[in-house]
Protein backbone atom coordinates (compact mmCIF):
# COMPACT_ATOMS: atom_id res chain seq x y z
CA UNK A 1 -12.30 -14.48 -11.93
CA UNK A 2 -9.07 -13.34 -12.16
CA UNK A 3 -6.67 -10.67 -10.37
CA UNK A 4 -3.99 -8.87 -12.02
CA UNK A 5 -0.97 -7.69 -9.65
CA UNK A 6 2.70 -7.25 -9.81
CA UNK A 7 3.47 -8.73 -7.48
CA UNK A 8 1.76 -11.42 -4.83
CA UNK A 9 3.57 -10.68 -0.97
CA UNK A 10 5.87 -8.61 -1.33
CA UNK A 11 4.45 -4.90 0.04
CA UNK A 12 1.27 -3.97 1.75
CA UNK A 13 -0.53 -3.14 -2.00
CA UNK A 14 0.59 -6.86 -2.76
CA UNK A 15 -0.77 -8.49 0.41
CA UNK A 16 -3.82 -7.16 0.07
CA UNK A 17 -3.97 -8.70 -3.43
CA UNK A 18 -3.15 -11.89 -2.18
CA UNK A 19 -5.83 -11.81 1.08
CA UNK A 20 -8.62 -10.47 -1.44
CA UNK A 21 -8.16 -13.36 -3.77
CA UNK A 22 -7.94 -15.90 -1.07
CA UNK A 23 -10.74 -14.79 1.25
CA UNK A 24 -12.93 -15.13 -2.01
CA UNK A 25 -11.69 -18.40 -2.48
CA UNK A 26 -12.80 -18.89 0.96
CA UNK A 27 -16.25 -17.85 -0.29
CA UNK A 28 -16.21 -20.68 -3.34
CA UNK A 29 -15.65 -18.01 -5.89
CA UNK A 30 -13.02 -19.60 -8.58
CA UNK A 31 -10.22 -17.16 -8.19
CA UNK A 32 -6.67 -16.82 -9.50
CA UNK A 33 -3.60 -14.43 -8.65
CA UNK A 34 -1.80 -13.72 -11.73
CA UNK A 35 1.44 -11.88 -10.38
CA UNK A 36 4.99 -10.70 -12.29
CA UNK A 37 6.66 -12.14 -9.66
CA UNK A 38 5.83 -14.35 -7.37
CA UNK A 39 6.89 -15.71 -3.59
CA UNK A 40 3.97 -17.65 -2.10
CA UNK A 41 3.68 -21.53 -2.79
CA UNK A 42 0.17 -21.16 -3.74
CA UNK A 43 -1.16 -23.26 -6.34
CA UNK A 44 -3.40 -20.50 -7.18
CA UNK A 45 -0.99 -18.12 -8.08
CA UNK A 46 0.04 -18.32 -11.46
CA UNK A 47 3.28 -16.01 -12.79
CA UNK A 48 3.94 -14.77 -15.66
CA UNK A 49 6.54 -16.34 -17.73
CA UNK A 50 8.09 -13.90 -20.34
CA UNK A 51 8.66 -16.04 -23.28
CA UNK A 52 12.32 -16.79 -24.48
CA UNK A 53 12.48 -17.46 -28.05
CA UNK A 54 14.86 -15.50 -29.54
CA UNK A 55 13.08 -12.63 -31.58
CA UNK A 56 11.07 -11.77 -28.10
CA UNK A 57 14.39 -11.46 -26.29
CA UNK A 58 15.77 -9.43 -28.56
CA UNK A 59 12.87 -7.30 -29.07
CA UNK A 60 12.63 -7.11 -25.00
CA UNK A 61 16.29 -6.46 -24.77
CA UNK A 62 15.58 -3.03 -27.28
CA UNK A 63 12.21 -2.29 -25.40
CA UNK A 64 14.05 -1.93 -22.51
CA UNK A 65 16.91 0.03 -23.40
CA UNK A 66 14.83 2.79 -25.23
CA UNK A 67 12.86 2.84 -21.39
CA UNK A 68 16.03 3.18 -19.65
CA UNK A 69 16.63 6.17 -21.93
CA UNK A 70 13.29 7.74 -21.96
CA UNK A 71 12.90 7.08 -18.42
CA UNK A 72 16.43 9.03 -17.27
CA UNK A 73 14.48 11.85 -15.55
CA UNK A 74 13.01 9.49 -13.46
CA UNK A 75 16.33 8.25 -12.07
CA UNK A 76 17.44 12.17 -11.49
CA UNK A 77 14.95 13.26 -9.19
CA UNK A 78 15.11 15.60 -6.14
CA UNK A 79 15.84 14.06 -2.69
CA UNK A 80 12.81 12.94 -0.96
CA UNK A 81 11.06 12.56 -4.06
CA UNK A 82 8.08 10.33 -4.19
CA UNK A 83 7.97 6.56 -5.97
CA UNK A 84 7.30 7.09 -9.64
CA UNK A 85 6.64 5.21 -11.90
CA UNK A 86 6.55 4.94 -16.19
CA UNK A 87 2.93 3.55 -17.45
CA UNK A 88 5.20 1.15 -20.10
CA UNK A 89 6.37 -2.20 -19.71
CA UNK A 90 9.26 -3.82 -21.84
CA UNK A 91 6.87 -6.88 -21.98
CA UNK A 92 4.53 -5.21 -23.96
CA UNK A 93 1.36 -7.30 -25.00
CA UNK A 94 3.25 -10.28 -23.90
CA UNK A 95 1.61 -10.62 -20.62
CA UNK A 96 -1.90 -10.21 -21.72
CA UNK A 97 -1.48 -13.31 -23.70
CA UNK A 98 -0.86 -14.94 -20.42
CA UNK A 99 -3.96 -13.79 -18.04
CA UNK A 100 -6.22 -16.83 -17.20
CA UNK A 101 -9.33 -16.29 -18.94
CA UNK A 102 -12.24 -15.52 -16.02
CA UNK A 103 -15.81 -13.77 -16.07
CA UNK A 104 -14.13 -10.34 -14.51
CA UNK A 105 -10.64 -9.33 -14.66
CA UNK A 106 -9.46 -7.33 -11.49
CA UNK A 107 -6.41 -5.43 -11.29
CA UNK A 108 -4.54 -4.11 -8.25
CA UNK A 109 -0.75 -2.50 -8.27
CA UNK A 110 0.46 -3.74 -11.88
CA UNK A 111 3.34 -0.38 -12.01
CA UNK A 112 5.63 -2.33 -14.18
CA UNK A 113 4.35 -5.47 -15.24
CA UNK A 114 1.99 -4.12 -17.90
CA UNK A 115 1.89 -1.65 -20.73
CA UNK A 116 -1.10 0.32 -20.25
CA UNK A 117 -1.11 1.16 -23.48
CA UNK A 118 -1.28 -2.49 -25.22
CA UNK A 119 -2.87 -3.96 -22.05
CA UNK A 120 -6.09 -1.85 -22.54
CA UNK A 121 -6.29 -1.97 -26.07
CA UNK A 122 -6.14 -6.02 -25.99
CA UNK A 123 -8.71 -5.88 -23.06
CA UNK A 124 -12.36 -6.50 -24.42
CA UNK A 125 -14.50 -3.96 -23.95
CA UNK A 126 -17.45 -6.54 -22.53
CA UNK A 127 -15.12 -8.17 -19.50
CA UNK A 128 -16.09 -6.38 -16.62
CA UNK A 129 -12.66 -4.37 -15.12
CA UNK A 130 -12.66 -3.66 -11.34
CA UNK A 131 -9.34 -1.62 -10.26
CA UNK A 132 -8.50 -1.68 -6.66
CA UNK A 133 -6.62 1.74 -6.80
CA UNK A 134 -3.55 1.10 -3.42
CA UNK A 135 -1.68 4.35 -4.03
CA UNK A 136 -2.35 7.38 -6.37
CA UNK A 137 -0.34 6.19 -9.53
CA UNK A 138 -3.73 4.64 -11.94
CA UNK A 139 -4.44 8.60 -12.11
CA UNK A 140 -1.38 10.68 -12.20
CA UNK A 141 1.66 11.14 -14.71
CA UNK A 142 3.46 8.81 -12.88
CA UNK A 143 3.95 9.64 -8.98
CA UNK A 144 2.35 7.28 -6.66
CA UNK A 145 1.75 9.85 -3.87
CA UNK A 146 1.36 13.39 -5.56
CA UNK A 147 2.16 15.55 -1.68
CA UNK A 148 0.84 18.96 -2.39
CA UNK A 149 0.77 18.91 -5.94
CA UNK A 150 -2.58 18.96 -7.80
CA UNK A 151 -1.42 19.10 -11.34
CA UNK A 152 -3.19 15.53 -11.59
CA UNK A 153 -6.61 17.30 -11.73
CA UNK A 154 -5.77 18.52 -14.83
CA UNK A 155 -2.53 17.36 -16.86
CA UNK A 156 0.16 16.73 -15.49
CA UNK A 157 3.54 18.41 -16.87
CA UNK A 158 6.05 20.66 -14.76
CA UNK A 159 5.84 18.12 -12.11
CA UNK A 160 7.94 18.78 -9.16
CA UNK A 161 8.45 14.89 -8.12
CA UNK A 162 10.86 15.25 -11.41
CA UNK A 163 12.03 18.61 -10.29
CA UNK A 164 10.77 19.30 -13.93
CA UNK A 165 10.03 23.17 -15.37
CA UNK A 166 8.76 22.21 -18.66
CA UNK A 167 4.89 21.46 -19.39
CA UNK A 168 5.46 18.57 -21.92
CA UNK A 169 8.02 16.80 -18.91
CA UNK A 170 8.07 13.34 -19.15
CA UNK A 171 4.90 13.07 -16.51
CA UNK A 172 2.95 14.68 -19.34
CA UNK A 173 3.18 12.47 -21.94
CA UNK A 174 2.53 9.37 -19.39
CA UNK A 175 -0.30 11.20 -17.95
CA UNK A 176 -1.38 11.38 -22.14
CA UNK A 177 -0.82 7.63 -23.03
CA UNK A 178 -2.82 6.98 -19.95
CA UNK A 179 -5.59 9.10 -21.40
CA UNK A 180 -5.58 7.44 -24.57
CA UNK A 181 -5.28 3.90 -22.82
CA UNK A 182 -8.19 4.85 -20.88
CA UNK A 183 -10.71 5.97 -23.84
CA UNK A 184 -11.14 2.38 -24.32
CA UNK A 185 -12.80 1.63 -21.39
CA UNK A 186 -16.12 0.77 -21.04
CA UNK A 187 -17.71 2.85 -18.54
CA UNK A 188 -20.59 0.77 -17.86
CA UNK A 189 -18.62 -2.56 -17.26
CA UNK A 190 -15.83 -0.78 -15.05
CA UNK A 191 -15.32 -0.23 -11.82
CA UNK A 192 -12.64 1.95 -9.42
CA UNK A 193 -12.40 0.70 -5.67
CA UNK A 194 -10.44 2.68 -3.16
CA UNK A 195 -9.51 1.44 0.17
CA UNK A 196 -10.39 4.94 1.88
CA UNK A 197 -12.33 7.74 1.24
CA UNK A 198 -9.39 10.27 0.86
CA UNK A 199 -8.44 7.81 -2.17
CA UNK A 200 -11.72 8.14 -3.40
CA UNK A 201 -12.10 11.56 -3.23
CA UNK A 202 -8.88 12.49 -5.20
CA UNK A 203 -9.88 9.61 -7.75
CA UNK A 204 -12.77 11.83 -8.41
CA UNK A 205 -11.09 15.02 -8.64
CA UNK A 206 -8.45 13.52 -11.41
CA UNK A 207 -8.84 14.51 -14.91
CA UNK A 208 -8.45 10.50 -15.93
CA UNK A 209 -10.08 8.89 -13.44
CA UNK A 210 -12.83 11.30 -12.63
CA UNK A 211 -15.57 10.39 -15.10
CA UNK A 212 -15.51 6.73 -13.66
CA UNK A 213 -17.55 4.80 -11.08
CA UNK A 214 -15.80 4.67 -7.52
CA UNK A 215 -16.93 2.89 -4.56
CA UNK A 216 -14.99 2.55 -1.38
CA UNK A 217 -14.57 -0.59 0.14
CA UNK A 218 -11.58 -0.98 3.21
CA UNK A 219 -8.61 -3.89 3.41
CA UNK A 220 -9.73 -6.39 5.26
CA UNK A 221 -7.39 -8.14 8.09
CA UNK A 222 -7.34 -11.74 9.06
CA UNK A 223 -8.10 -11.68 12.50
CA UNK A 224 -7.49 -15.07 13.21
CA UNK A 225 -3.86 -14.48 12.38
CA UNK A 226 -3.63 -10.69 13.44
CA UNK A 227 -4.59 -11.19 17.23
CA UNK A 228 -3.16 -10.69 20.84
CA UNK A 229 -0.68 -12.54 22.04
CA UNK A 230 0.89 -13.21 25.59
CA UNK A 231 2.95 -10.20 25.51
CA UNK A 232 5.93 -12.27 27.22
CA UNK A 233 5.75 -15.00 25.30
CA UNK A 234 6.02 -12.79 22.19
CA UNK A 235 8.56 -11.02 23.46
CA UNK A 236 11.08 -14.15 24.31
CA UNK A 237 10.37 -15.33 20.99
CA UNK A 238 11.83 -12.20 19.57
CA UNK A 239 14.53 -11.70 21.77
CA UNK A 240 13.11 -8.68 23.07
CA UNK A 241 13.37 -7.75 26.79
CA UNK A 242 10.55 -8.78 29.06
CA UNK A 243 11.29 -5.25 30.96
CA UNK A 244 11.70 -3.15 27.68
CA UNK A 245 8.78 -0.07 26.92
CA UNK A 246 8.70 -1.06 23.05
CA UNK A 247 7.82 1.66 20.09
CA UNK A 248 7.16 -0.62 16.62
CA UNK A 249 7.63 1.20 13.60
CA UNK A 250 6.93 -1.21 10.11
CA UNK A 251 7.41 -0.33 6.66
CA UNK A 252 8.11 -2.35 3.66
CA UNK A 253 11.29 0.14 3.05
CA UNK A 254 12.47 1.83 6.22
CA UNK A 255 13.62 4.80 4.79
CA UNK A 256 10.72 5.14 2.52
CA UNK A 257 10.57 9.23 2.01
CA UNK A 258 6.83 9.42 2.86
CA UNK A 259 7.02 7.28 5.98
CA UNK A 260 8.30 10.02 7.99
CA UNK A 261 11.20 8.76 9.19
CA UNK A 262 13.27 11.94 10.32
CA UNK A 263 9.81 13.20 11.69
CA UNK A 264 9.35 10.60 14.37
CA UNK A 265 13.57 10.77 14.87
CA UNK A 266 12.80 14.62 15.72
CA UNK A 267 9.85 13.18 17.97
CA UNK A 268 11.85 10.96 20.26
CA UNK A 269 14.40 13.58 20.40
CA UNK A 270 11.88 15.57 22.08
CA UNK A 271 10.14 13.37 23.97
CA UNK A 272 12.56 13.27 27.02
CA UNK A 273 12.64 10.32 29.19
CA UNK A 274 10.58 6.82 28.19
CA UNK A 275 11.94 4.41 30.71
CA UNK A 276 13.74 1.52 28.71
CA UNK A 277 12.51 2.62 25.70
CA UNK A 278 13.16 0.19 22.80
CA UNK A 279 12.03 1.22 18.83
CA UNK A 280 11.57 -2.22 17.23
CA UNK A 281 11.30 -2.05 13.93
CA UNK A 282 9.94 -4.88 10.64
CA UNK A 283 11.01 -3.55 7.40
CA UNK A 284 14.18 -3.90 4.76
CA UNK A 285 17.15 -1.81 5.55
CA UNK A 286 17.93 0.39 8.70
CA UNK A 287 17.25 3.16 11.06
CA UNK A 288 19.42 6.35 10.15
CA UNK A 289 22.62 6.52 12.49
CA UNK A 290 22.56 8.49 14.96
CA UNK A 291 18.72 7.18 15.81
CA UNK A 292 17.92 8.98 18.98
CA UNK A 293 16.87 5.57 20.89
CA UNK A 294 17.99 2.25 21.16
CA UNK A 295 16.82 0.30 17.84
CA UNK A 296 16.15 -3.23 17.01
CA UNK A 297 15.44 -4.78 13.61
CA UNK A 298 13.69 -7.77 13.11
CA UNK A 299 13.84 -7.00 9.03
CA UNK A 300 11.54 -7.74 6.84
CA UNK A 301 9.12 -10.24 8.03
CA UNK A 302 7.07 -12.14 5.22
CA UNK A 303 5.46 -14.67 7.33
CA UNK A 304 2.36 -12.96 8.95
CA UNK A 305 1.86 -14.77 12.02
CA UNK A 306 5.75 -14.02 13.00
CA UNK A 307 4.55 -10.43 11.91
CA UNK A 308 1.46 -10.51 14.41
CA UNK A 309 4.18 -11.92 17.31
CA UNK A 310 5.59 -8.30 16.63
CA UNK A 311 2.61 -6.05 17.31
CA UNK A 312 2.00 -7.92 20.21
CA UNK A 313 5.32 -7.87 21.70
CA UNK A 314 4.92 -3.75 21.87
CA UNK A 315 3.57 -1.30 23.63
CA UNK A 316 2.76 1.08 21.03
CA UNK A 317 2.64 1.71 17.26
CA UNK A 318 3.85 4.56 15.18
CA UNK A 319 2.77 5.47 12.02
CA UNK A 320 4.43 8.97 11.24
CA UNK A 321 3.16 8.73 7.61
CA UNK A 322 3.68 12.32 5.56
CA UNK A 323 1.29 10.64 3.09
CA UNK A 324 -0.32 7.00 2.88
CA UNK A 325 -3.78 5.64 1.73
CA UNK A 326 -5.01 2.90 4.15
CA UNK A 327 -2.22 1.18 5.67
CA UNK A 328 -2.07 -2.69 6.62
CA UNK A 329 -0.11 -2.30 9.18
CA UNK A 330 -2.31 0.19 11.03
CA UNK A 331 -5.01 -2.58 10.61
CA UNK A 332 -2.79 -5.34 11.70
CA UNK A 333 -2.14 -3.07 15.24
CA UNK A 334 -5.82 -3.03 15.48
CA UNK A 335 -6.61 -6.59 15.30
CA UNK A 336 -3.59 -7.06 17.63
CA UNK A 337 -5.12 -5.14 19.78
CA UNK A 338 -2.11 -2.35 19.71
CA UNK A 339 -2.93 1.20 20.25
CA UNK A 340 -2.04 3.50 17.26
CA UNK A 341 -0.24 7.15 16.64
CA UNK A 342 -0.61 7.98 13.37
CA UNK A 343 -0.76 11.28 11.27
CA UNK A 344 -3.59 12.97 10.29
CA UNK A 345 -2.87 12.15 5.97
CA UNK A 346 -4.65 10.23 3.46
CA UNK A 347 -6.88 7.56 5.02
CA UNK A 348 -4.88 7.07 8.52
CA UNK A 349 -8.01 8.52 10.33
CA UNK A 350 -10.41 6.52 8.99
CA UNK A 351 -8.32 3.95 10.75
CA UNK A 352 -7.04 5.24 13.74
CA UNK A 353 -9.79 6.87 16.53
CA UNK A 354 -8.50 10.02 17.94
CA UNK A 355 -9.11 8.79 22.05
CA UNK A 356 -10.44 5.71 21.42
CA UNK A 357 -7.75 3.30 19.33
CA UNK A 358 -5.08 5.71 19.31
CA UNK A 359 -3.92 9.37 18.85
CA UNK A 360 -4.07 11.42 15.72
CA UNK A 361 -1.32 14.44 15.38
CA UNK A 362 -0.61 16.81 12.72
CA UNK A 363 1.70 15.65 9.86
CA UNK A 364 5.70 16.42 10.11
CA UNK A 365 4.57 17.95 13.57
CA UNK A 366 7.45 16.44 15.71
CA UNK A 367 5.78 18.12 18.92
CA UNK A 368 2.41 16.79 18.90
CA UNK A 369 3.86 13.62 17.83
CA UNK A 370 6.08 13.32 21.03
CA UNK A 371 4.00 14.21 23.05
CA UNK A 372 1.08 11.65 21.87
CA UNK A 373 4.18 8.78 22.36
CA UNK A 374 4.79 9.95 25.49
CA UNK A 375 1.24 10.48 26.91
CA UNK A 376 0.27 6.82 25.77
CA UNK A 377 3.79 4.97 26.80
CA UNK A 378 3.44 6.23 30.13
CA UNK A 379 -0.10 5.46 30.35
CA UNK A 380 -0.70 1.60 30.93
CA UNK A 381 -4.43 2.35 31.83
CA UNK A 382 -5.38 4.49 29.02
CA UNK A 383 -3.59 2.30 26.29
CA UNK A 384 -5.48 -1.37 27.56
CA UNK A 385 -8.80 0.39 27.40
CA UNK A 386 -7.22 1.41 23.74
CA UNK A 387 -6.42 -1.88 23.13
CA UNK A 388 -9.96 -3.48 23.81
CA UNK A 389 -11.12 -0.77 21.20
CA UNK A 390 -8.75 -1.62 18.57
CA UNK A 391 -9.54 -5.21 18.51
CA UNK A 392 -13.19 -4.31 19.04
CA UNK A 393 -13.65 -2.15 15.62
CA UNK A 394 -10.97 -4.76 13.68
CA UNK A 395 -13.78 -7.43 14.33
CA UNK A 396 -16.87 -4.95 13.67
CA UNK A 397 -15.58 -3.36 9.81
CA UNK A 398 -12.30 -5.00 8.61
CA UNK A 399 -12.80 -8.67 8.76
CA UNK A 400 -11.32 -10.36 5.50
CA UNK A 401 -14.89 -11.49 5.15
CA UNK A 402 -16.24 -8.57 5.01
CA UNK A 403 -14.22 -7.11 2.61
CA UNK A 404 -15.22 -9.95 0.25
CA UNK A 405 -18.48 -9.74 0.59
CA UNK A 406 -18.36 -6.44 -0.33
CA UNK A 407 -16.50 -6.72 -3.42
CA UNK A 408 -18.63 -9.16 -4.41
CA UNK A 409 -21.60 -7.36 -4.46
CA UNK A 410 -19.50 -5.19 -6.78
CA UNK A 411 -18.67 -8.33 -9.34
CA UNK A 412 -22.52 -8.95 -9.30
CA UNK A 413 -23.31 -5.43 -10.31
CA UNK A 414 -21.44 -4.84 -13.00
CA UNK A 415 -22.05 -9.13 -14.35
CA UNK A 416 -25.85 -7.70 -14.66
């Protein structure tokens, strides 16, 4: 078989890719990772490599300069706006020529790399498709996270991630090409799988996506890697002090709008006293100045088992998410055995345990969000017995094994 992602490592839609395709490996299933970029040295993951003659240059070259003029709105956006993405590629039907051939073909996050367009009009209609949908994008006119706008039950058009007043915007016509890219799908041999249920459910509710068969089946975590670690000897690895009460934050992009950022800067701002309180934080870029607490960056951290030395090395982890669909790194604190606080969006509870592996507040309330830090980083008691829950339900329903299994199960289906 053979997966279909942008990219291989590098963000938490990409890692899950990658740990999919290599826990069925694991299984004896013949699987390949073909990526648009990619940063692992695994054998099994095979790039694409845009061809270079000189027609298909120059034809890129013009591809992509019509995008970067169709695609200006895109670039103009409100602050704060969501990620958004167009549904064309200026590769075209170039990198459907590449794909191993396999018995199902199984995409993940391909914003990007293909052209939906050419890519499902060149895809047979008798391979069975299986889409692991990581953010909202497969089903909206081109936002990955849509907030409080619900324009992708319908159409699409006036969308307010472009700060846009007209219906026939430029998320209209991607949300139409999608349509039409869609129609050639074979329902019977095609499969959506969401990580949570809150994906799932607005899946359903879409007006492209809706018709479709969805099943749910959760990231899995490899907890082998992902588990705790003498807290000291994580801690002098890192260079973090043995005496310090340690807040991790993670995020692929630190500043990432929708990972609530300024919400959990208002929360420590409120929180009063935390004796030696230290935010460490794994992610590209940095902290806002004026962060209300001393900071420490360990950046972005591509080898997992130096990520795992992280989570164990702290006290507490924050996920102050103002929208998010099942996180990694929530399920990497699990299996770590690291209590949570999280916000109540998107999949987060089906994750975190409000009282048993963490504490669920209200998003963008900076209140209940300092006080949940505070009640649990002043609490040694209450966050071990946390911690033997977290690393209890990691090994009970998000093994990497399971998740295989699973998806399996969902290969076999639609192969009969």
């Amino acid at each position: 078989m053979t997966h279909l992602s942008s990219f291989d490592l590098l963000g938490g839609a990409a890692r899950s890719a990658y740990r999919l395709h290599a826990s069925l490996s694991g299984l004896g299933i013949d699987s390949r990772l073909f990526v648009g970029e990619k940063e692992s040295n695994d054998p099994s993951v095979i790039p694409f490599a845009p061809p270079f003659d000189a027609r298909t240059r120059l034809r890129r070259g013009l591809r992509r300069r019509f995008l970067e003029m169709s695609q200006r709105p895109i670039s103009s956006r409100p602050a704060g706006a969501s990620f958004f993405t167009d549904d064309r590629s200026q590769h075209r039907g170039d990198v459907f020529q590449q794909i191993p051939a396999g018995d199902i073909l199984h995409l993940h996050w391909i914003a990007g790399l293909i052209d939906y367009t050419e890519f499902f009009e060149h895809v047979p209609r008798a391979l069975p498709l299986v889409w692991t949908l990581h953010d909202m994008n497969p089903f909206t006119g081109g936002c990955h996270y849509s907030a409080e706008c619900r324009k992708f039950s319908e159409e699409c058009g006036c969308c307010p991630q472009l700060g846009s007043a007209k219906c026939n915007d430029l998320s209209r016509a991607i949300w139409k090409r999608k349509h039409g890219a869609y129609s050639h799908i074979d329902a019977k041999r095609f499969c959506v799988v969401t990580p949570s249920r809150w994906l799932a459910d607005e899946a359903k509710r879409s007006a492209l996506m809706g018709g479709f068969r969805v099943e749910v089946i959760p990231y899995g975590v490899d907890t082998n890697c992902f588990q705790p670690q003498d807290r000291a000897m994580a801690r002098e690895r890192l260079g973090i002090p043995g005496s310090a009460t340690v807040l991790l934050f993670v995020a692929q992009l630190l500043r990432n709008s929708y990972k609530g950022v300024p919400v959990l800067m208002e929360a420590l701002q409120r929180a009063g006293t935390i004796a030696n309180l230290l935010v460490l934080t794994v992610g590209d870029g940095a902290m806002p100045k004026g962060f209300p607490a001393p900071c420490v960056s360990l950046g972005a951290m591509n080898q997992e088992r130096e990520l795992s030395l992280a989570y164990s090395a702290s006290d507490l982890f924050v996920l102050p998410s103002l929208q998010d669909n099942f996180p990694n790194t929530a399920l990497e604190a699990l299996a770590c055995g690291l209590p949570v606080v999280g916000t109540r969006v998107g999949g987060i509870p089906e994750i975190v345990r409000d009282g048993c592996t963490g504490r669920l507040v209200e998003q963008g309330n900076a209140a209940a969000l300092a006080a949940a830090i505070g009640e649990l980083l002043t609490n040694a008691e209450r966050r071990a017995e946390m911690a033997g829950n977290c690393r209890r339900v990691a090994l009970e329903e998000y093994t990497l094994e399971m998740q295989a299994r699973r998806y399996v199960g969902v290969y076999e289906s639609l192969l009969s």
